[in-house]
C-alpha atoms as a PDB file:
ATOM      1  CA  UNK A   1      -8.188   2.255 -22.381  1.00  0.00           C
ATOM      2  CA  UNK A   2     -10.025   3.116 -19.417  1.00  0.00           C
ATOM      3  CA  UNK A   3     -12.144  -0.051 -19.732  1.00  0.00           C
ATOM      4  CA  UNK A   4      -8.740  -2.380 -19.629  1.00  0.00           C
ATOM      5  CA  UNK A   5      -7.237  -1.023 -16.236  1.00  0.00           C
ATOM      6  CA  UNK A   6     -10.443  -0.459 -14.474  1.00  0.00           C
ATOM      7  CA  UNK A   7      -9.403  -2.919 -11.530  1.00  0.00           C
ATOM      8  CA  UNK A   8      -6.328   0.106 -11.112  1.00  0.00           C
ATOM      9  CA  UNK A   9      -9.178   3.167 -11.143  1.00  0.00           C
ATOM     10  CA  UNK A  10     -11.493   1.311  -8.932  1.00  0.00           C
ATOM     11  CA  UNK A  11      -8.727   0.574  -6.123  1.00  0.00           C
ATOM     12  CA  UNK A  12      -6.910   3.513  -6.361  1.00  0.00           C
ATOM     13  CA  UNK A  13     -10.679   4.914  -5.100  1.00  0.00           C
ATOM     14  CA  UNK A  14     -11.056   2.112  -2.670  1.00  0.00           C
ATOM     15  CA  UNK A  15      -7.222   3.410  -1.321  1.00  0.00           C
ATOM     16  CA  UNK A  16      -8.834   7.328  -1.669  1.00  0.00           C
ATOM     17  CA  UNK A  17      -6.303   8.536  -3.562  1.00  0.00           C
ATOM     18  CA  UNK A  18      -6.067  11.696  -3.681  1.00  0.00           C
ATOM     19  CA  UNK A  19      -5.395  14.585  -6.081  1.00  0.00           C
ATOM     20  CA  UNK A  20      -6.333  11.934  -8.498  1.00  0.00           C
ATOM     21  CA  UNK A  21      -6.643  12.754 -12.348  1.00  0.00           C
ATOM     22  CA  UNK A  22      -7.257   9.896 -15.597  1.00  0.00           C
ATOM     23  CA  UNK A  23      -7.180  11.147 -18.812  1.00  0.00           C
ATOM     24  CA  UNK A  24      -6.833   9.454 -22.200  1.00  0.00           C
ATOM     25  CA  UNK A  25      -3.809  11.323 -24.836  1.00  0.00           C
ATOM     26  CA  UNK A  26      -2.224   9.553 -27.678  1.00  0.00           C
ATOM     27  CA  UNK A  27      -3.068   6.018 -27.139  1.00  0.00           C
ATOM     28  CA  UNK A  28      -2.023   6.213 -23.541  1.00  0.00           C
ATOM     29  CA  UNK A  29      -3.965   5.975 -20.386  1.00  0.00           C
ATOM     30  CA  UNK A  30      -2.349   9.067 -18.050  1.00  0.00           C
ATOM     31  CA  UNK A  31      -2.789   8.424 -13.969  1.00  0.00           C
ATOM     32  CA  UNK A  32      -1.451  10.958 -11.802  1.00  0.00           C
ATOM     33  CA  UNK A  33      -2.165  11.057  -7.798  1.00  0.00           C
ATOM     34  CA  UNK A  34      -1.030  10.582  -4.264  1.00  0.00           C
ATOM     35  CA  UNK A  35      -1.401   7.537  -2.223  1.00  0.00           C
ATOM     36  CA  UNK A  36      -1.302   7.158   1.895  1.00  0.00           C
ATOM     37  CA  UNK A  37       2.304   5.817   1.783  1.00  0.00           C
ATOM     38  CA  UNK A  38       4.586   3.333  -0.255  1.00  0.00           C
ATOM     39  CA  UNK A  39       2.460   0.702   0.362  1.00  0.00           C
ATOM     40  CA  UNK A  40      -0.243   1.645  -1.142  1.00  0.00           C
ATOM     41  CA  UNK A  41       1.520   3.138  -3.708  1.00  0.00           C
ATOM     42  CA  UNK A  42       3.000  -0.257  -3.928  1.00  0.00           C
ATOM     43  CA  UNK A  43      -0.732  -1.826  -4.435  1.00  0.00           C
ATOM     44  CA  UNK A  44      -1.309   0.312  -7.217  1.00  0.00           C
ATOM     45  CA  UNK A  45       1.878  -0.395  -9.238  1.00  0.00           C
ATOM     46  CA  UNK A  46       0.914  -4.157  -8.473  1.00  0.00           C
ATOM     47  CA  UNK A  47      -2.947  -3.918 -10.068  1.00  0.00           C
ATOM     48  CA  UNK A  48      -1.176  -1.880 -13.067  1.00  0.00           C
ATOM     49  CA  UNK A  49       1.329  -4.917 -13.675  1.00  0.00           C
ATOM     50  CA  UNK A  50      -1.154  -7.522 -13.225  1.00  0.00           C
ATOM     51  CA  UNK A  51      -3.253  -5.837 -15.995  1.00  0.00           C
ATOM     52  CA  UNK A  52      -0.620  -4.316 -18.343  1.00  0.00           C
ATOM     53  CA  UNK A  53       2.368  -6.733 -17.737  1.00  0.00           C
ATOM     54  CA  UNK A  54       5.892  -6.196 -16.313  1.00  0.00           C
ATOM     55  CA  UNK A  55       6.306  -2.825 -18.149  1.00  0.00           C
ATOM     56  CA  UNK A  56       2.959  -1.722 -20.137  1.00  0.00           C
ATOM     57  CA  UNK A  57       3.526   1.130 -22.741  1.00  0.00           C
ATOM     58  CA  UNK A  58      -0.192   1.963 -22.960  1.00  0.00           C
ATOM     59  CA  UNK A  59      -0.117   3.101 -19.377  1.00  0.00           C
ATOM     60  CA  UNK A  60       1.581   6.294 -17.781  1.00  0.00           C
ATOM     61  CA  UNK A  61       1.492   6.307 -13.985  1.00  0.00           C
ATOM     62  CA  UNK A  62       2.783   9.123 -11.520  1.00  0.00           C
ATOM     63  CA  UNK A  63       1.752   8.305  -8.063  1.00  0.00           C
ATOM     64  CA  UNK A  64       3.234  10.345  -5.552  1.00  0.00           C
ATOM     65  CA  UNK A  65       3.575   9.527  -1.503  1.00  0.00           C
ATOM     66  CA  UNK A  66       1.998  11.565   1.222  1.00  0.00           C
ATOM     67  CA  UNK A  67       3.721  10.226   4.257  1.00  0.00           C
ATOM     68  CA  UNK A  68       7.418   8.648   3.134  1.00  0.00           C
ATOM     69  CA  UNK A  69       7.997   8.252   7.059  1.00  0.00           C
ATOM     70  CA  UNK A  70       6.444   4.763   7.115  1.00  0.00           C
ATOM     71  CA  UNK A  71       5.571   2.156   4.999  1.00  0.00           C
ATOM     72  CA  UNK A  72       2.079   1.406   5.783  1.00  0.00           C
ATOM     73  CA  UNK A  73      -0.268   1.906   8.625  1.00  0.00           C
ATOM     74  CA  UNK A  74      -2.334  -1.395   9.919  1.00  0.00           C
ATOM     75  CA  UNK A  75      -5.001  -1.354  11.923  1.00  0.00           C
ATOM     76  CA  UNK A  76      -4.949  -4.748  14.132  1.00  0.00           C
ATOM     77  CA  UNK A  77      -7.883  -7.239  13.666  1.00  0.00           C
ATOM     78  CA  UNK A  78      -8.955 -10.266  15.389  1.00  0.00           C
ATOM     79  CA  UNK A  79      -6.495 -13.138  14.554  1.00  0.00           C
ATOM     80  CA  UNK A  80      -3.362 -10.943  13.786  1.00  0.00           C
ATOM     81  CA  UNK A  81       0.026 -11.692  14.732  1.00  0.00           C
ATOM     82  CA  UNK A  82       3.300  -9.359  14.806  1.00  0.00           C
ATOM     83  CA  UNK A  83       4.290 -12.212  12.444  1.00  0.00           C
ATOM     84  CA  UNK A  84       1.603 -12.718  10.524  1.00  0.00           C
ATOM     85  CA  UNK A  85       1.735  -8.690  10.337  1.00  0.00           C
ATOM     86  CA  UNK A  86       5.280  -8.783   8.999  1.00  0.00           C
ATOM     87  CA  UNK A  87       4.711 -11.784   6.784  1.00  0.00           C
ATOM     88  CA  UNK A  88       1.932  -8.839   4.646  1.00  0.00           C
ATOM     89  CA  UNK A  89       3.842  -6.375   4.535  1.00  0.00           C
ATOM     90  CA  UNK A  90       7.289  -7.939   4.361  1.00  0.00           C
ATOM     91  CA  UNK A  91       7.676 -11.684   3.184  1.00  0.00           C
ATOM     92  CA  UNK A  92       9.214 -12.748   5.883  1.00  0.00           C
ATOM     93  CA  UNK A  93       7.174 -12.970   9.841  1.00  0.00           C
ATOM     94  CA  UNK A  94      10.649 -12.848  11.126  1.00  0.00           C
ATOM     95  CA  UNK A  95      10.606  -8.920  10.544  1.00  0.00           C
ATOM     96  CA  UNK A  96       8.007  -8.787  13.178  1.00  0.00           C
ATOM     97  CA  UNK A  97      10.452  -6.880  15.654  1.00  0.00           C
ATOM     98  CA  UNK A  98      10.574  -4.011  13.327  1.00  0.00           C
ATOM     99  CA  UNK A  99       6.965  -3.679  13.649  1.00  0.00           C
ATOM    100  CA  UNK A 100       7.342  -4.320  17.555  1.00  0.00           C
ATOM    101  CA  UNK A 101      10.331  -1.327  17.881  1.00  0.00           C
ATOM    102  CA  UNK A 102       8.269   1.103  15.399  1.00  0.00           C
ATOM    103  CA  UNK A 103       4.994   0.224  17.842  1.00  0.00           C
ATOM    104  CA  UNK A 104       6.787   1.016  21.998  1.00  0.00           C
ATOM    105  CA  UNK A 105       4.507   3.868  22.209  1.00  0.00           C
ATOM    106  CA  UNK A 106       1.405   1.731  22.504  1.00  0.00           C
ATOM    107  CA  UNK A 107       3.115  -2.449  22.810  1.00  0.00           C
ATOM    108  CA  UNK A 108       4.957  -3.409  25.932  1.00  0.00           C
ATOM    109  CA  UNK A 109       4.621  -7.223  24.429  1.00  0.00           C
ATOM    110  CA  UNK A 110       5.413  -8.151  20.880  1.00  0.00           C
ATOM    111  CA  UNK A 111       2.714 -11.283  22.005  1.00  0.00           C
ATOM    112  CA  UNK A 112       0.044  -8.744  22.935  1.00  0.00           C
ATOM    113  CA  UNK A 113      -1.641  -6.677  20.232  1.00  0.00           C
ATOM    114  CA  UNK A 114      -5.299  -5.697  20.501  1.00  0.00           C
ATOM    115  CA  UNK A 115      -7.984  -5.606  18.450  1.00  0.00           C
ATOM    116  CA  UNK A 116      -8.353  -2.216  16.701  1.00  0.00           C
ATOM    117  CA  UNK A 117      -4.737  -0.710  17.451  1.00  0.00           C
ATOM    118  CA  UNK A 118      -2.871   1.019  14.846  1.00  0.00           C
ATOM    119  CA  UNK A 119       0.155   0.223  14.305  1.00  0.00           C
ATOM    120  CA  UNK A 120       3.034   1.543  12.119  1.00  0.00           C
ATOM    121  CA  UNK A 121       5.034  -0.531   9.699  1.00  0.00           C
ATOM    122  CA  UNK A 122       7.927   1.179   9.357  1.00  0.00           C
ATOM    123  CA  UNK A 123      10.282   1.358   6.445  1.00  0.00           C
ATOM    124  CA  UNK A 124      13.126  -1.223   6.239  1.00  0.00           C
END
């Protein structure tokens, strides 16, 4: 069982989850852990679908959330957009003044972002 949802163990250490625990009990793969925020926690439930299908029986999941405040946290690198930012972690680059609001602290420009700024995405 472990063997079929490796791609889920390896990124949920690539995401350092924490408090993370795998065991193996009556034909069913049990994860249990805590991810960075919903986002992450989002990636994880992804990986498990992609493997296991829309709702896999031979897979039991609890993944907590550390910081239910924000969505996600995104460091800025060269060639990012509030837009193309948005577009990620939303769908839709029009959702870029979310980003913009959550971000006053440290942007005075939704058109200027730096290289190596973190930003919060904030929940919508």
């Amino acid at each position: 069982m472990k063997a079929k949802y490796q791609s889920v163990l390896n990124l949920g250490e690539k995401l350092a989850i924490q408090n993370g625990d795998v065991k193996e009990e009556n034909g069913q793969l049990h994860i249990t852990g805590t991810a960075k925020n919903q986002y992450e926690k989002n990636l994880i439930w992804d990986e498990i679908k992609k493997v296991g299908g829309e709702n896999p029986s031979d897979i039991v999941a609890n993944i907590e959330v550390a910081d239910t405040s924000v969505f996600a946290n995104h460091t800025v690198v060269s060639g990012d957009t509030l837009g193309k930012i948005a577009k990620h972690y939303y769908g839709s680059a029009s959702k870029y003044t979310a980003i913009f609001e959550a971000n006053t602290n440290i942007l005075s420009n939704p058109d200027v972002i730096k290289v190596g700024q973190e930003l919060v995405i904030p929940n919508l």
